[in-house]
Protein backbone atom coordinates (compact mmCIF):
# COMPACT_ATOMS: atom_id res chain seq x y z
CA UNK A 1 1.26 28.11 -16.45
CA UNK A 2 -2.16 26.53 -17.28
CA UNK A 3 -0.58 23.27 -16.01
CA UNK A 4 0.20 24.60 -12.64
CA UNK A 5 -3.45 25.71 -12.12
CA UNK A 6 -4.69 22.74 -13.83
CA UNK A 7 -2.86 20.53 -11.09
CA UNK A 8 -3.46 23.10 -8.52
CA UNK A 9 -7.62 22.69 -8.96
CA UNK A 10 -6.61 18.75 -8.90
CA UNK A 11 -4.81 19.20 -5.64
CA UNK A 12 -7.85 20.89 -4.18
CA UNK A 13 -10.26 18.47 -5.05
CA UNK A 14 -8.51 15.75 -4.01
CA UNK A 15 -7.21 17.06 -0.62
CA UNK A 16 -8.75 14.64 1.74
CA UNK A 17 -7.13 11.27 -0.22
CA UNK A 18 -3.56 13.35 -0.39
CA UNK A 19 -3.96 14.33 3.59
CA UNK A 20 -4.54 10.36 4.49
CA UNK A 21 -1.60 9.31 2.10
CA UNK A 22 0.33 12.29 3.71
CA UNK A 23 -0.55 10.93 7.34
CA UNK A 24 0.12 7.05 5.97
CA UNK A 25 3.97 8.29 5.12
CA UNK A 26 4.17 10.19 8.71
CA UNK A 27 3.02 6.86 10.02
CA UNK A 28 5.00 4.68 8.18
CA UNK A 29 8.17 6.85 8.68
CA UNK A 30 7.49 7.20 12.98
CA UNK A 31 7.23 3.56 13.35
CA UNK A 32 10.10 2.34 11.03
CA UNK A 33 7.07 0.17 8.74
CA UNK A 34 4.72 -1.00 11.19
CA UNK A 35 1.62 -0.36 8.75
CA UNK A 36 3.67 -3.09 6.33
CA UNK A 37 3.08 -5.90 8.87
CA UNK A 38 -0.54 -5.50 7.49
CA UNK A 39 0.71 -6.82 4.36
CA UNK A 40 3.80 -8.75 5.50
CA UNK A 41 1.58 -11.28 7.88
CA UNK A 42 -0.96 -12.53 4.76
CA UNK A 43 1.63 -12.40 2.01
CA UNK A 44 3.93 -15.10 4.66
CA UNK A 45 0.89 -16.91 4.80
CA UNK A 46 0.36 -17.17 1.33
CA UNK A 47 3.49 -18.58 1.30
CA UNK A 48 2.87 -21.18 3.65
CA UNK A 49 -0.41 -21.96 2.14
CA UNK A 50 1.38 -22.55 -1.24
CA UNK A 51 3.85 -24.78 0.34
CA UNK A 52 6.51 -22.55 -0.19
CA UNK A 53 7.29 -21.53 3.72
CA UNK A 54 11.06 -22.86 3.15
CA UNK A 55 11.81 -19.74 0.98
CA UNK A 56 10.93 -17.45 3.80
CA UNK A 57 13.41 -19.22 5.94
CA UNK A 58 16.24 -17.94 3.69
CA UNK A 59 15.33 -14.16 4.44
CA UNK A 60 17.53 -13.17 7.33
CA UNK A 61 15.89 -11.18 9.77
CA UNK A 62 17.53 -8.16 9.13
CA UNK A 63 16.54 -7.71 5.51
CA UNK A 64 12.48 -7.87 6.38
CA UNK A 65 12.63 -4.24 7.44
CA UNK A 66 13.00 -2.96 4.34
CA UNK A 67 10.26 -4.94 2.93
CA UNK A 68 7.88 -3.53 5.88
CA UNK A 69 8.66 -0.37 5.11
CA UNK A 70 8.74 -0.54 1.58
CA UNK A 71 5.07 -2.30 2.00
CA UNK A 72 4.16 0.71 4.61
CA UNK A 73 5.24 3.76 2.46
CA UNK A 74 3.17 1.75 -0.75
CA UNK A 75 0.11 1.42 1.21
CA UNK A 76 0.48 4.97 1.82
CA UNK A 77 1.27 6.03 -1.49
CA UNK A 78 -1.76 3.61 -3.09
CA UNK A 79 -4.41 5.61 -0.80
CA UNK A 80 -4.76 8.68 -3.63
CA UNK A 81 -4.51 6.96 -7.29
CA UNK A 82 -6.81 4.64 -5.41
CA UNK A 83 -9.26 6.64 -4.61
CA UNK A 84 -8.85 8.71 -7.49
CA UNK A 85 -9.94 5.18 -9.66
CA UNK A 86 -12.81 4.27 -7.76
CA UNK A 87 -14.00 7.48 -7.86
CA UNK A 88 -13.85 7.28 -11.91
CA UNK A 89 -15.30 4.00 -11.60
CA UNK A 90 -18.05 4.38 -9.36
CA UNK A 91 -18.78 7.76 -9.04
CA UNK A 92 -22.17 7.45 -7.33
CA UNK A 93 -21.14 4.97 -4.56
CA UNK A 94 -21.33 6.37 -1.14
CA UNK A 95 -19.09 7.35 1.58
CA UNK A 96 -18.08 4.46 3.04
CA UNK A 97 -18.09 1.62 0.58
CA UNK A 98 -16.22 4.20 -1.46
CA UNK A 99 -13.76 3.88 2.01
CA UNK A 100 -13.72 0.58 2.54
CA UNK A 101 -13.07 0.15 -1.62
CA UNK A 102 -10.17 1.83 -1.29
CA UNK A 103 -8.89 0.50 1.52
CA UNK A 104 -9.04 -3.05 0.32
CA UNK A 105 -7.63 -2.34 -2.90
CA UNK A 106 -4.75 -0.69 -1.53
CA UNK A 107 -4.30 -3.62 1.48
CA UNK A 108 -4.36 -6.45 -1.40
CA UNK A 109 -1.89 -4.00 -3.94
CA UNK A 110 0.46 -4.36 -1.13
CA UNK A 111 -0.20 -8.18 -0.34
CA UNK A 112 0.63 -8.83 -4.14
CA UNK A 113 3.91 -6.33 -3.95
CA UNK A 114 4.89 -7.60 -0.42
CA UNK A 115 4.56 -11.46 -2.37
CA UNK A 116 7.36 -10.05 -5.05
CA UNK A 117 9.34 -8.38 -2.75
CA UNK A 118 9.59 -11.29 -0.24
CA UNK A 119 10.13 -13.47 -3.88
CA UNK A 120 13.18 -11.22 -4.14
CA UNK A 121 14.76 -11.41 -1.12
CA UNK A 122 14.88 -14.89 -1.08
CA UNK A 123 16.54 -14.97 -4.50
CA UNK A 124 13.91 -17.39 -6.06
């Protein structure tokens, strides 16, 4: 029982992160993975950039949706163990660096997973 109240003072203190991850997976599920073009459109340039634009020519179109939805639902998911570790890192930084921490560490988690997945579908 201790654990239930234990995570249920956890779930009160964080409420803000879990309500924008909560809001990220409404997004992400309402527009079929737009929010993963936000990771989809610099991991395919990465690609190119590497040299390596021929792989992404062996994706068919149909299996990039569930990469961008894949990469939506992670951004979403990222938002509270994100927050949670800046927050243990730097607990005296402010509001909105403390935002705009987050929010790039969770946009360049998903760049790096969006890289593997799009590795994956292309069978290299």
């Amino acid at each position: 029982m201790s654990y239930l109240q234990l995570f249920w003072r956890w779930t009160q203190a964080q409420r803000t992160p879990l309500l924008w991850s909560l809001g990220g997976l409404v997004l992400s599920f309402a527009t079929l993975g737009l929010p993963g073009f936000a990771s989809y459109a610099p991991a395919e340039q990465l690609f190119v950039w590497a040299g390596d634009g021929a792989l992404l020519d062996a994706i068919q179109g149909d299996s990039l949706w569930p990469i961008l939805i894949s990469a939506g639902f992670l951004q979403a998911l990222l938002i509270t163990p994100a927050h949670c570790l800046l927050q243990r890192w730097r607990p005296g930084l402010p509001r909105w660096p403390h935002v705009l921490g987050v929010a790039m560490g969770v946009w360049l988690t998903s760049i790096v997973c969006t890289c593997m997945m799009l590795l994956a579908a292309a069978g290299a």
